[in-house]
PDB file of N, CA and C in Angstrom:
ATOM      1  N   UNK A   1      14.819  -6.949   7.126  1.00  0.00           N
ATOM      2  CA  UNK A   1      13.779  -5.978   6.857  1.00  0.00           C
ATOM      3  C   UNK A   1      12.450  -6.709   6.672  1.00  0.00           C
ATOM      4  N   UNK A   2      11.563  -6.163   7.151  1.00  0.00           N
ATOM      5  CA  UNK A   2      10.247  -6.710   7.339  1.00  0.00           C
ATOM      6  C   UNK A   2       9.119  -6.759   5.712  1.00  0.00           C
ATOM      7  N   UNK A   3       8.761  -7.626   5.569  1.00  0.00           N
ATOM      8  CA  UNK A   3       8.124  -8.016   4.002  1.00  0.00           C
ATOM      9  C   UNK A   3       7.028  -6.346   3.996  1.00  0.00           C
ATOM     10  N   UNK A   4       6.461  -5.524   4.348  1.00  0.00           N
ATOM     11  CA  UNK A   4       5.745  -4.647   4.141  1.00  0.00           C
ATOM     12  C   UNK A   4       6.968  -3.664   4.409  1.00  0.00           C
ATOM     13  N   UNK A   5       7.854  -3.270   5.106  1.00  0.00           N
ATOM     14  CA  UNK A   5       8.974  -2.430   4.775  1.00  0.00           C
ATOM     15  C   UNK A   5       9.752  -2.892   3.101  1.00  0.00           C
ATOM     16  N   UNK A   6       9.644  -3.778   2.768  1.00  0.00           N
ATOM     17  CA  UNK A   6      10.242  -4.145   1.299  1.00  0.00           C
ATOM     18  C   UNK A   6       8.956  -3.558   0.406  1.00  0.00           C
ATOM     19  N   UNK A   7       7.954  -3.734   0.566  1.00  0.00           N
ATOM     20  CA  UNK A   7       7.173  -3.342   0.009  1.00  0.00           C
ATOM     21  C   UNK A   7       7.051  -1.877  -0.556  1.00  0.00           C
ATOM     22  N   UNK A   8       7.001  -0.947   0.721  1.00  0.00           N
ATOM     23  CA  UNK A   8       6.926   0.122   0.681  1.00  0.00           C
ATOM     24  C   UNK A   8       7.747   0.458   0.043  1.00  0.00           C
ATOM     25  N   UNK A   9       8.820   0.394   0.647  1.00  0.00           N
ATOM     26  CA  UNK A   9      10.620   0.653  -0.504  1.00  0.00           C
ATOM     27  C   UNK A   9      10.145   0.498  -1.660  1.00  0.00           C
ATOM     28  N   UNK A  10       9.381  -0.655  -2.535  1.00  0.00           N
ATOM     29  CA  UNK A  10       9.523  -0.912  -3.735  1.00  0.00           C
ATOM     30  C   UNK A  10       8.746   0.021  -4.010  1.00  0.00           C
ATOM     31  N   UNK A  11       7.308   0.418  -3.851  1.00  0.00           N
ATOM     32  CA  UNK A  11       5.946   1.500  -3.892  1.00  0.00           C
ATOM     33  C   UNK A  11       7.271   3.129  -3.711  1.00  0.00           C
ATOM     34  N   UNK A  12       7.800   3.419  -3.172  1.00  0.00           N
ATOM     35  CA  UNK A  12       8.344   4.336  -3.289  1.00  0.00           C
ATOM     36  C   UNK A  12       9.488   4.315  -4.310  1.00  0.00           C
ATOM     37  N   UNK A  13       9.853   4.025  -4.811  1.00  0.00           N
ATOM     38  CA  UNK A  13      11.168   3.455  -5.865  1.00  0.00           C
ATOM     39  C   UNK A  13      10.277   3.616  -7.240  1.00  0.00           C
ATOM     40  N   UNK A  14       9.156   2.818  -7.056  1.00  0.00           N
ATOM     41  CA  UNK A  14       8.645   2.895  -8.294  1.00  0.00           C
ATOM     42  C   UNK A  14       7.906   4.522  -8.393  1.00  0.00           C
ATOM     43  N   UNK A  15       7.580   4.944  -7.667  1.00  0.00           N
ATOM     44  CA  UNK A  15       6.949   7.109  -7.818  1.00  0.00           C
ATOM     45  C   UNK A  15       8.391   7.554  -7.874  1.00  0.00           C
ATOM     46  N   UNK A  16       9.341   7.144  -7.712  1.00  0.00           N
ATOM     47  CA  UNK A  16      10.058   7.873  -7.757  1.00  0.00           C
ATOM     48  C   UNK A  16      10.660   7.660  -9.560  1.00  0.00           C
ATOM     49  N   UNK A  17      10.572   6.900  -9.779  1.00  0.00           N
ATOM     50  CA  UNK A  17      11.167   6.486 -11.216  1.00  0.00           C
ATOM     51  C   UNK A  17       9.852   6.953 -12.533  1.00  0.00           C
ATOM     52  N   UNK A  18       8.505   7.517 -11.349  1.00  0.00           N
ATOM     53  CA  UNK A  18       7.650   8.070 -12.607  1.00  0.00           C
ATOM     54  C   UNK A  18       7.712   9.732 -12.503  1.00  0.00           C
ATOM     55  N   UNK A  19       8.797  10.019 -11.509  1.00  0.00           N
ATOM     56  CA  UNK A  19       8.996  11.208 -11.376  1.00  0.00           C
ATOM     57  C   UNK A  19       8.192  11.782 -10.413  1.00  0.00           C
ATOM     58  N   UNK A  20       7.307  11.117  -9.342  1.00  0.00           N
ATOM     59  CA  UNK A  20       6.658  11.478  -8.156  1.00  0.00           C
ATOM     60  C   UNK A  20       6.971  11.776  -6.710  1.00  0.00           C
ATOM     61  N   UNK A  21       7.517  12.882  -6.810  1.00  0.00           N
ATOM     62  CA  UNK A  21       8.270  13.262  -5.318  1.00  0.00           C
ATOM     63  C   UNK A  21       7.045  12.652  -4.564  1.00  0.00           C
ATOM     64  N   UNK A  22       7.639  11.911  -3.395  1.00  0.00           N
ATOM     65  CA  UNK A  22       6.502  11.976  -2.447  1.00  0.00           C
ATOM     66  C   UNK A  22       6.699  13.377  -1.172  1.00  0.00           C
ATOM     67  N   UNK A  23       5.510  14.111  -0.578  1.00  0.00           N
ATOM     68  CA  UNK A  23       5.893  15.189  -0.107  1.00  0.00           C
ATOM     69  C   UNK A  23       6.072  14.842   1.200  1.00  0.00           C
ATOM     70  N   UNK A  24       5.806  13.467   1.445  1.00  0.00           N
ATOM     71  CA  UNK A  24       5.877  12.402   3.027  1.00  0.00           C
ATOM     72  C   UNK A  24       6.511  11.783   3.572  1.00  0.00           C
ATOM     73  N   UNK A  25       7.178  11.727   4.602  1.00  0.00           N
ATOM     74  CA  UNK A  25       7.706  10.366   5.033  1.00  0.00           C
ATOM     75  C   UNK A  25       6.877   9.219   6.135  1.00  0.00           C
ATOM     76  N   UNK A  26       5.590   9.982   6.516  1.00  0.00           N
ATOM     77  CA  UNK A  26       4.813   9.377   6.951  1.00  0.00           C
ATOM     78  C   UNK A  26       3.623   8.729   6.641  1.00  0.00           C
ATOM     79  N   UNK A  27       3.265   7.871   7.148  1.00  0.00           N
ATOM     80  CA  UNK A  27       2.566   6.482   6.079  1.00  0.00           C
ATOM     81  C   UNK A  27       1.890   6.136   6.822  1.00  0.00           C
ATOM     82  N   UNK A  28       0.181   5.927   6.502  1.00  0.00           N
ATOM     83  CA  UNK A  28      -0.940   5.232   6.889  1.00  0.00           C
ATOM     84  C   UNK A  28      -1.269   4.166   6.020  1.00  0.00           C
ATOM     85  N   UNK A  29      -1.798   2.975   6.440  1.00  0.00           N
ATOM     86  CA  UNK A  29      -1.640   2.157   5.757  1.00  0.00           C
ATOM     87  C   UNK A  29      -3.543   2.126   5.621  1.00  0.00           C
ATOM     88  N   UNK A  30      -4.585   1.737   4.620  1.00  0.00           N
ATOM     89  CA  UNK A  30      -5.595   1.260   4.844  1.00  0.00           C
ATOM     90  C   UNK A  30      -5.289  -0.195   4.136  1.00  0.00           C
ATOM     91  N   UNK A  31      -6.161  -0.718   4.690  1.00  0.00           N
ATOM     92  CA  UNK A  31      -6.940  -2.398   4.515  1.00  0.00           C
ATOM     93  C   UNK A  31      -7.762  -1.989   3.898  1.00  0.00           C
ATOM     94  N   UNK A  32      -7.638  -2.381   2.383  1.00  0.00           N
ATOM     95  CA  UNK A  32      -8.698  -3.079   1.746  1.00  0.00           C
ATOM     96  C   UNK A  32      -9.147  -4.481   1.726  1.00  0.00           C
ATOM     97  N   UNK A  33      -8.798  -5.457   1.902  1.00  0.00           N
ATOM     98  CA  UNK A  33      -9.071  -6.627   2.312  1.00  0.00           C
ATOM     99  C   UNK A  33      -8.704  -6.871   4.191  1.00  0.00           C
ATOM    100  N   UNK A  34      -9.476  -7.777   4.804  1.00  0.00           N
ATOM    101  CA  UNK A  34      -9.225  -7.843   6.291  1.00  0.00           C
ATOM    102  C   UNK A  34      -7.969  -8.911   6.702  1.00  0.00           C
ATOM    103  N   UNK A  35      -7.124  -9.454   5.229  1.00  0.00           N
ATOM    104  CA  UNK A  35      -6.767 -10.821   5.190  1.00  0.00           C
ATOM    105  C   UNK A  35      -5.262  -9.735   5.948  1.00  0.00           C
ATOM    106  N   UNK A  36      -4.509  -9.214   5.568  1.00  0.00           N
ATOM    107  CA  UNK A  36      -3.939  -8.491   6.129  1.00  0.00           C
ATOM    108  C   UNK A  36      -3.356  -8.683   7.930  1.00  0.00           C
ATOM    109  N   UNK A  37      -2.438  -9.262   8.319  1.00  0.00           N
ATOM    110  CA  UNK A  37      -2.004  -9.595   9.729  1.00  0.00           C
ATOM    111  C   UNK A  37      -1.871  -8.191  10.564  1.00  0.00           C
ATOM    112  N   UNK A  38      -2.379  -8.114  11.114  1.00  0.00           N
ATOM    113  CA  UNK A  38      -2.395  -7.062  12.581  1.00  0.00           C
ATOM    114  C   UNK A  38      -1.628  -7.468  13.527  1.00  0.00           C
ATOM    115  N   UNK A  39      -0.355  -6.771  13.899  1.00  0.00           N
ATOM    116  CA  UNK A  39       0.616  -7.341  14.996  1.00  0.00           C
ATOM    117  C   UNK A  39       0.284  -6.657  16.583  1.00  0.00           C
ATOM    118  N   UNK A  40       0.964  -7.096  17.433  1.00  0.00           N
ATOM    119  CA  UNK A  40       0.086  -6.755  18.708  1.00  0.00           C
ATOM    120  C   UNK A  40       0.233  -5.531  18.737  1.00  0.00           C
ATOM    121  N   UNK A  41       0.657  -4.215  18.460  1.00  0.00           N
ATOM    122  CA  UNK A  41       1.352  -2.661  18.255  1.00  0.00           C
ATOM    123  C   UNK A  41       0.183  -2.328  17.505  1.00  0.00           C
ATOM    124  N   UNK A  42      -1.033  -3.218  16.713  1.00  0.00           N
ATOM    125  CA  UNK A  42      -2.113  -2.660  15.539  1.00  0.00           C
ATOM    126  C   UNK A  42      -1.624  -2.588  14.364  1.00  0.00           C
ATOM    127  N   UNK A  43      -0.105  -2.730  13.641  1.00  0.00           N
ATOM    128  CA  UNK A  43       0.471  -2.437  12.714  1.00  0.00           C
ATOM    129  C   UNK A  43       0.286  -3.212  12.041  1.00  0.00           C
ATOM    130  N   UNK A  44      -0.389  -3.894  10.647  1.00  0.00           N
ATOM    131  CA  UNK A  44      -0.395  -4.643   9.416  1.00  0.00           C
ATOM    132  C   UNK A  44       1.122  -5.021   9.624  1.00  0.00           C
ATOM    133  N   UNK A  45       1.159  -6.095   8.937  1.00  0.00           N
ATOM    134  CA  UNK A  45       2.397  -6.751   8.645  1.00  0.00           C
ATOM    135  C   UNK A  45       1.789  -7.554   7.612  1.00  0.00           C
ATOM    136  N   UNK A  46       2.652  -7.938   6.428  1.00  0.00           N
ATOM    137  CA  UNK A  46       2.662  -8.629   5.152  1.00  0.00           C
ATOM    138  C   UNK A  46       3.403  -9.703   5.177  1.00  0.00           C
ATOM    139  N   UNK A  47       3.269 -11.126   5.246  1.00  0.00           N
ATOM    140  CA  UNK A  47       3.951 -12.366   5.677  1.00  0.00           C
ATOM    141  C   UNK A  47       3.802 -12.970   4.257  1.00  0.00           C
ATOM    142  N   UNK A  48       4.937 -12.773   3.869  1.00  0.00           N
ATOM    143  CA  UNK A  48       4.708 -13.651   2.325  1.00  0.00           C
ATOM    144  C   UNK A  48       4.677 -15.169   2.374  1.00  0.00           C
ATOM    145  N   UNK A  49       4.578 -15.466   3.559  1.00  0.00           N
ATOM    146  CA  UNK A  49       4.579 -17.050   3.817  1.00  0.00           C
ATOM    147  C   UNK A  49       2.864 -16.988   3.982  1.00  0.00           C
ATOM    148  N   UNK A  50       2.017 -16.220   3.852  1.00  0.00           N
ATOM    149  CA  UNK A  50       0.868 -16.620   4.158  1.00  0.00           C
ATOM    150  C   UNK A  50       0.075 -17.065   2.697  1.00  0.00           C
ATOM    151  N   UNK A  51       1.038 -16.945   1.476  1.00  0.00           N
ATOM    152  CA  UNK A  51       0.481 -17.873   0.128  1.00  0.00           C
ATOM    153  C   UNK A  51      -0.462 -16.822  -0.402  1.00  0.00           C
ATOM    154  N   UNK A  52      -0.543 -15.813  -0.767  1.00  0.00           N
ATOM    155  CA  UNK A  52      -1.141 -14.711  -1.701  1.00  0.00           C
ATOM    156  C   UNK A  52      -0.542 -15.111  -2.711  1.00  0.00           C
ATOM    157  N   UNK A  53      -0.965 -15.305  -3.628  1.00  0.00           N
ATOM    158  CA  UNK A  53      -0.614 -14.933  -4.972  1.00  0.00           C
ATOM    159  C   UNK A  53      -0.561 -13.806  -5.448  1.00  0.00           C
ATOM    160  N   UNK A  54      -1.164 -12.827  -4.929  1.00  0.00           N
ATOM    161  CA  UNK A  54      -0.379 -11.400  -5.019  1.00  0.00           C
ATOM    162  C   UNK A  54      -0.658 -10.462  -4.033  1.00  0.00           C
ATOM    163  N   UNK A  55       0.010  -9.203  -4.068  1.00  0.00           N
ATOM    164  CA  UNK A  55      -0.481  -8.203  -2.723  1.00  0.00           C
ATOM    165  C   UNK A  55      -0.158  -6.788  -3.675  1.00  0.00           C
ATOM    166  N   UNK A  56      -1.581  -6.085  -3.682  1.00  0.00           N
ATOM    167  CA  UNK A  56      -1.670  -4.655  -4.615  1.00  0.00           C
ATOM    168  C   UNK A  56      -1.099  -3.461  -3.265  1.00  0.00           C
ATOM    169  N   UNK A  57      -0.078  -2.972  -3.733  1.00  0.00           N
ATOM    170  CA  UNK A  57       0.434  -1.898  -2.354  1.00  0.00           C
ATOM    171  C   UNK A  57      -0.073  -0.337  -3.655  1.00  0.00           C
ATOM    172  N   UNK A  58      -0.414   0.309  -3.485  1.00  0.00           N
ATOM    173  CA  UNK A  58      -1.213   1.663  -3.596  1.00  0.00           C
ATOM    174  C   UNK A  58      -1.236   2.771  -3.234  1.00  0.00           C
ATOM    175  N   UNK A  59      -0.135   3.640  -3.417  1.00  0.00           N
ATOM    176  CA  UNK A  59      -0.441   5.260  -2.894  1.00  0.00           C
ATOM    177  C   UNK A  59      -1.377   5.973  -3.329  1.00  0.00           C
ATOM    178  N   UNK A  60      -2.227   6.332  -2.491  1.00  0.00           N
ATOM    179  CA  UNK A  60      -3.272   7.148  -2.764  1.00  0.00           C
ATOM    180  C   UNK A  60      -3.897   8.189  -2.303  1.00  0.00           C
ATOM    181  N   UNK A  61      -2.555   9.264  -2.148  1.00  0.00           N
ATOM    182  CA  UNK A  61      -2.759  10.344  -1.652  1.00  0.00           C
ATOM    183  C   UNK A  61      -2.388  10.758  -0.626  1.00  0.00           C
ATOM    184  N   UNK A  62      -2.252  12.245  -0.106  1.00  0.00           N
ATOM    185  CA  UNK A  62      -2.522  12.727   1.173  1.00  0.00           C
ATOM    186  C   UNK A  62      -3.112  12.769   2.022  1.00  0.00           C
ATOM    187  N   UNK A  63      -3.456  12.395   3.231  1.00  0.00           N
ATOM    188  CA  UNK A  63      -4.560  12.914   4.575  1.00  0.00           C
ATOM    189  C   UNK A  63      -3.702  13.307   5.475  1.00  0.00           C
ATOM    190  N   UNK A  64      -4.374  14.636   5.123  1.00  0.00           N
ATOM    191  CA  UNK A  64      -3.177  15.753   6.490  1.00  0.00           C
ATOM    192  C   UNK A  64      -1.802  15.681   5.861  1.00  0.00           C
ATOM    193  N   UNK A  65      -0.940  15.224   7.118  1.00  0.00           N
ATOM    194  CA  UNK A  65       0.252  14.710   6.573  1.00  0.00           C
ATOM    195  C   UNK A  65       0.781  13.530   6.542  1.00  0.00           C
ATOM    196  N   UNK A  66       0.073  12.530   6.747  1.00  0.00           N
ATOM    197  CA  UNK A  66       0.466  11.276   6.125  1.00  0.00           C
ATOM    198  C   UNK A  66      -0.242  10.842   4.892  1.00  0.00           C
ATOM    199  N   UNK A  67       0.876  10.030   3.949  1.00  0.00           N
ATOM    200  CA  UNK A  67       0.782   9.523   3.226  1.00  0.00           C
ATOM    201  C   UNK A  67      -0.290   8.248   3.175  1.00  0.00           C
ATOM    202  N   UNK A  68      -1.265   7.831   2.082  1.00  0.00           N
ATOM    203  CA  UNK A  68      -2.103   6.981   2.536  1.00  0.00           C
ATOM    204  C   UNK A  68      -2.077   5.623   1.640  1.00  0.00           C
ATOM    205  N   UNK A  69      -1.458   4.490   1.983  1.00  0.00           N
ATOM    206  CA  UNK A  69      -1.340   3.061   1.364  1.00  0.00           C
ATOM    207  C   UNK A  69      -1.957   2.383   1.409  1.00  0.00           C
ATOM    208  N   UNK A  70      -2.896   1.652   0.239  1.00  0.00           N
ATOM    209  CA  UNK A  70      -3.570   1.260   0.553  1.00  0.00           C
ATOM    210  C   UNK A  70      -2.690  -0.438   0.317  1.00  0.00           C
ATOM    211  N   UNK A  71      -3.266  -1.577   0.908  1.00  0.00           N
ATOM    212  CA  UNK A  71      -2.958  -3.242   0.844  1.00  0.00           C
ATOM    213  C   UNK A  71      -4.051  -4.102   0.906  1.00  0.00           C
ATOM    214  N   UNK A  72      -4.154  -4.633  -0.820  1.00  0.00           N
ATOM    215  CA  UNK A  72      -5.269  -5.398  -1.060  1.00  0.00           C
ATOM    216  C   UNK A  72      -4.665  -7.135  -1.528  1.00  0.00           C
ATOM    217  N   UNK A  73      -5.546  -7.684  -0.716  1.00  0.00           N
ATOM    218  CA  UNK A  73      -4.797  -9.015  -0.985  1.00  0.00           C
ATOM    219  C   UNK A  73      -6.241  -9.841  -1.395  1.00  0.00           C
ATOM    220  N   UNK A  74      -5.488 -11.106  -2.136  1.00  0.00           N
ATOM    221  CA  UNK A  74      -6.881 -11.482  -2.684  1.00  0.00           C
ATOM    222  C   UNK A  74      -7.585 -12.581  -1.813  1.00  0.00           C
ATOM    223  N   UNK A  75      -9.285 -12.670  -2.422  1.00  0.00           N
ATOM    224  CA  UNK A  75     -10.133 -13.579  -1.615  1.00  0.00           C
ATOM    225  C   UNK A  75      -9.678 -15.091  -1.517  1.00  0.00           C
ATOM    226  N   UNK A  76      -8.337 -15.847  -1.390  1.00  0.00           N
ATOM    227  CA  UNK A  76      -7.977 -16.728  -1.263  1.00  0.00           C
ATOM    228  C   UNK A  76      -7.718 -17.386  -0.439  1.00  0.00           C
ATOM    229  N   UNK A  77      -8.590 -18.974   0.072  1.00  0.00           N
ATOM    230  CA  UNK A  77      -7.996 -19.626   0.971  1.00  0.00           C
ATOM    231  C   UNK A  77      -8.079 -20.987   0.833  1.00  0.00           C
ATOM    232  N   UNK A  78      -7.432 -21.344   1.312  1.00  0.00           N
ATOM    233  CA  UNK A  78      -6.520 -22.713   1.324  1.00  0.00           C
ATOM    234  C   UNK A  78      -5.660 -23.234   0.240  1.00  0.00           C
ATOM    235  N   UNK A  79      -5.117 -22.271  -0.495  1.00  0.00           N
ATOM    236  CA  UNK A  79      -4.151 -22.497  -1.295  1.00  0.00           C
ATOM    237  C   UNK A  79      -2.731 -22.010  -0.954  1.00  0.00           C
ATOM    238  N   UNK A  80      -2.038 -22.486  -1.070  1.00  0.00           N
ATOM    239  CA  UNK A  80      -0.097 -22.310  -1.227  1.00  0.00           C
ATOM    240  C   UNK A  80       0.096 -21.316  -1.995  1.00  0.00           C
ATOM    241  N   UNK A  81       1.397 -20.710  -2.678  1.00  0.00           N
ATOM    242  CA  UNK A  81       1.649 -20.102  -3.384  1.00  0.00           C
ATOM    243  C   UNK A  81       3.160 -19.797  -2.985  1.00  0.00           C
ATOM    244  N   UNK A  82       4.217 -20.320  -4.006  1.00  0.00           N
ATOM    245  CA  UNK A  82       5.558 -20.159  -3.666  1.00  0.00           C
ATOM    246  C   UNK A  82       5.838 -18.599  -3.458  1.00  0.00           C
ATOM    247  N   UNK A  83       5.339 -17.995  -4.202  1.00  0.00           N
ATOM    248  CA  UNK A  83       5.726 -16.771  -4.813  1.00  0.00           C
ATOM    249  C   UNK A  83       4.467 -15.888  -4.841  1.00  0.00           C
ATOM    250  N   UNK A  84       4.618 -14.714  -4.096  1.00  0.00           N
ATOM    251  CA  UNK A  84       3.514 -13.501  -3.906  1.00  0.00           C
ATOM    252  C   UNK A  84       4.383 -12.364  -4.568  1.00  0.00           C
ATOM    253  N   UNK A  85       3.611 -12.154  -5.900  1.00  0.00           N
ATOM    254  CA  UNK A  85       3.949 -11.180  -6.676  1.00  0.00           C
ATOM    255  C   UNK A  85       3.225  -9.992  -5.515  1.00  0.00           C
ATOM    256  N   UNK A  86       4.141  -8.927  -5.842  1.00  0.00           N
ATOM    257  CA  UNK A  86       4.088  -7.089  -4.985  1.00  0.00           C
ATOM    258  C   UNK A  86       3.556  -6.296  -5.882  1.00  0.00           C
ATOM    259  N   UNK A  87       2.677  -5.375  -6.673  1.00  0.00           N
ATOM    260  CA  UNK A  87       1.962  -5.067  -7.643  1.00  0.00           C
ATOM    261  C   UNK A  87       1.909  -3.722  -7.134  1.00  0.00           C
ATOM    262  N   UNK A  88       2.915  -2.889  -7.307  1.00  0.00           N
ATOM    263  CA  UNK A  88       2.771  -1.221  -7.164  1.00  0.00           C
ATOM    264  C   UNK A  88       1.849  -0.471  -7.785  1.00  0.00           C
ATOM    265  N   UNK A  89       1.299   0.604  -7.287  1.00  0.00           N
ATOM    266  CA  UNK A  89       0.827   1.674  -8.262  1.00  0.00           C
ATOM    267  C   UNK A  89       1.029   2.813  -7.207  1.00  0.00           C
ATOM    268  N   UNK A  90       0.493   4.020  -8.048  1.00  0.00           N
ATOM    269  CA  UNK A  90       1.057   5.604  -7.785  1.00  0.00           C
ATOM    270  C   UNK A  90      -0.509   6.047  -7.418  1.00  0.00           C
ATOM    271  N   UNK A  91      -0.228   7.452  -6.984  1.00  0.00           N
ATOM    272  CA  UNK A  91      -2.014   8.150  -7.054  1.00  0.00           C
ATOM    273  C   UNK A  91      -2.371   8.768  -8.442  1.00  0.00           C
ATOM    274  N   UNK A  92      -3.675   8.811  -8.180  1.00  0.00           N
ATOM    275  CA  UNK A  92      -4.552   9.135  -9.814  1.00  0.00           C
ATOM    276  C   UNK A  92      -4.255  10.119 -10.180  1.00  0.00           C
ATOM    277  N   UNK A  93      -4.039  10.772 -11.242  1.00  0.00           N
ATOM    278  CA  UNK A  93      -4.257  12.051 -11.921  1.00  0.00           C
ATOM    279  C   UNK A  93      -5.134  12.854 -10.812  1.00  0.00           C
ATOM    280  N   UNK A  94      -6.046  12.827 -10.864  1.00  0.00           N
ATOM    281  CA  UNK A  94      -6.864  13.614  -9.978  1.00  0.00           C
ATOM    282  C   UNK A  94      -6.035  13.865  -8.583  1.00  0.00           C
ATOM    283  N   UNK A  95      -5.618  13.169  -7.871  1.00  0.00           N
ATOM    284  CA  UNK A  95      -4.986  13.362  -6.589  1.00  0.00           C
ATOM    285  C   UNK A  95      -3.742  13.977  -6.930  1.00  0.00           C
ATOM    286  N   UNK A  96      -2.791  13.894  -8.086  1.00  0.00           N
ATOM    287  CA  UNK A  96      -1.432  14.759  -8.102  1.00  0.00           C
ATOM    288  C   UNK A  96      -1.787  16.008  -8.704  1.00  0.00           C
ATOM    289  N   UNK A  97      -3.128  16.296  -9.240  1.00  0.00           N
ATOM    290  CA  UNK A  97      -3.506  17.678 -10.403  1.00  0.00           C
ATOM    291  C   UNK A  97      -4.138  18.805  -8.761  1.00  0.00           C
ATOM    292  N   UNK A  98      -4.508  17.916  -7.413  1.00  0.00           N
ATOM    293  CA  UNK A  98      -5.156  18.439  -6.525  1.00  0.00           C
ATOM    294  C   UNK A  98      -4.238  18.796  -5.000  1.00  0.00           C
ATOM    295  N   UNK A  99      -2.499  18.482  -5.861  1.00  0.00           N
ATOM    296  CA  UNK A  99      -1.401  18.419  -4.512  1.00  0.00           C
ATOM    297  C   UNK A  99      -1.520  16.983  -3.518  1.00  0.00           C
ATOM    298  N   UNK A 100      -1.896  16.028  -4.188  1.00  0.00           N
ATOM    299  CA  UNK A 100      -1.984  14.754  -3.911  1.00  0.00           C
ATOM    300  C   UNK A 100      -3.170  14.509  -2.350  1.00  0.00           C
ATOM    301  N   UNK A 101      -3.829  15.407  -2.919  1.00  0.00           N
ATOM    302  CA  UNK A 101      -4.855  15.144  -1.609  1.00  0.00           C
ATOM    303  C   UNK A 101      -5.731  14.245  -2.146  1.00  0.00           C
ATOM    304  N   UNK A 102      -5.936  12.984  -0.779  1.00  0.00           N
ATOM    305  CA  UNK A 102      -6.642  11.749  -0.919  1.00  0.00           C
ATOM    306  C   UNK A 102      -8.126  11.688  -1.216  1.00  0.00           C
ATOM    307  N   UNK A 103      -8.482  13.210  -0.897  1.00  0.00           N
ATOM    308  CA  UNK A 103     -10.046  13.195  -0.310  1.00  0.00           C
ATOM    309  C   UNK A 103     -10.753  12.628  -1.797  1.00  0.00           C
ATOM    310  N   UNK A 104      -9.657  13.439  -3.692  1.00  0.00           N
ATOM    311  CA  UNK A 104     -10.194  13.164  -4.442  1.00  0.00           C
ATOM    312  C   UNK A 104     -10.084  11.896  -5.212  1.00  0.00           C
ATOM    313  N   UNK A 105      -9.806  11.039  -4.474  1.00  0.00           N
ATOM    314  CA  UNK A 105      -9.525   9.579  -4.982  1.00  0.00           C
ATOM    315  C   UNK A 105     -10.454   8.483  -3.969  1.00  0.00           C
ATOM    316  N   UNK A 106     -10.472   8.867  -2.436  1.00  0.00           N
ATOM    317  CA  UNK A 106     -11.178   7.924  -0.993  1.00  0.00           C
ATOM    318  C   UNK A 106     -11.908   8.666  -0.369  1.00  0.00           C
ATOM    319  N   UNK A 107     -12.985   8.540   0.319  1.00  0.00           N
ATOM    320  CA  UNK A 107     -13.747   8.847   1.385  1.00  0.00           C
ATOM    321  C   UNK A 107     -13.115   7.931   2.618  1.00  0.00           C
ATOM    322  N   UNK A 108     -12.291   8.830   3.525  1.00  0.00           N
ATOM    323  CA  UNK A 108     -11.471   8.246   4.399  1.00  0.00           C
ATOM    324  C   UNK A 108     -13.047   8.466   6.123  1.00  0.00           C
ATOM    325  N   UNK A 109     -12.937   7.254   6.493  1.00  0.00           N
ATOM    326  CA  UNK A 109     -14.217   8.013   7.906  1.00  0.00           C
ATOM    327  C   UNK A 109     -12.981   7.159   8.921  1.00  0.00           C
TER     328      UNK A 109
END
């Protein structure tokens, strides 16, 4: 299984254990950082061999009907790192009080 499919699993495991149905099975991913690998298909991929010291995975809402993830990795380079901690979170209050629509958490263009 591919290091951003583990990811996700974990980002969904953890809404699910705060009691957050997700209403999706479909998933957009945004880049918040550009450090993020683009495979030839356009698809992000997460290579834990690339030495992050950590990677923030982020649900944050609805657009339309996909689900929207965000993956922020930090301004780091030329350092190692055995171990890239995975750092979940859920969407805001505001986005689950609004039916988990993204619009009130991102300005998606």
């Amino acid at each position: 299984m591919s290091a951003l499919r583990d990811s996700l699993n974990k980002l969904f495991a953890f809404l699910a254990e705060q009691g957050q149905v997700v209403p999706t099975s479909k998933v957009r991913i945004v880049e918040v950082r550009s450090d993020v690998a683009i495979d030839e298909r356009g698809r992000p991929r997460l290579n834990r061999a690339n030495g992050f010291s950590w990677i923030n995975i982020s649900c944050c809402g609805l657009d339309g009907e996909h689900l929207v993830v965000s993956v922020e990795t930090p301004r780091e380079t030329g350092r190692s790192h055995a171990q890239t901690s995975i750092n979940v979170s859920g969407p805001t209050r505001g986005v689950l009080d609004h039916d988990w629509d993204v619009s009130e958490a991102l300005a998606l263009t």
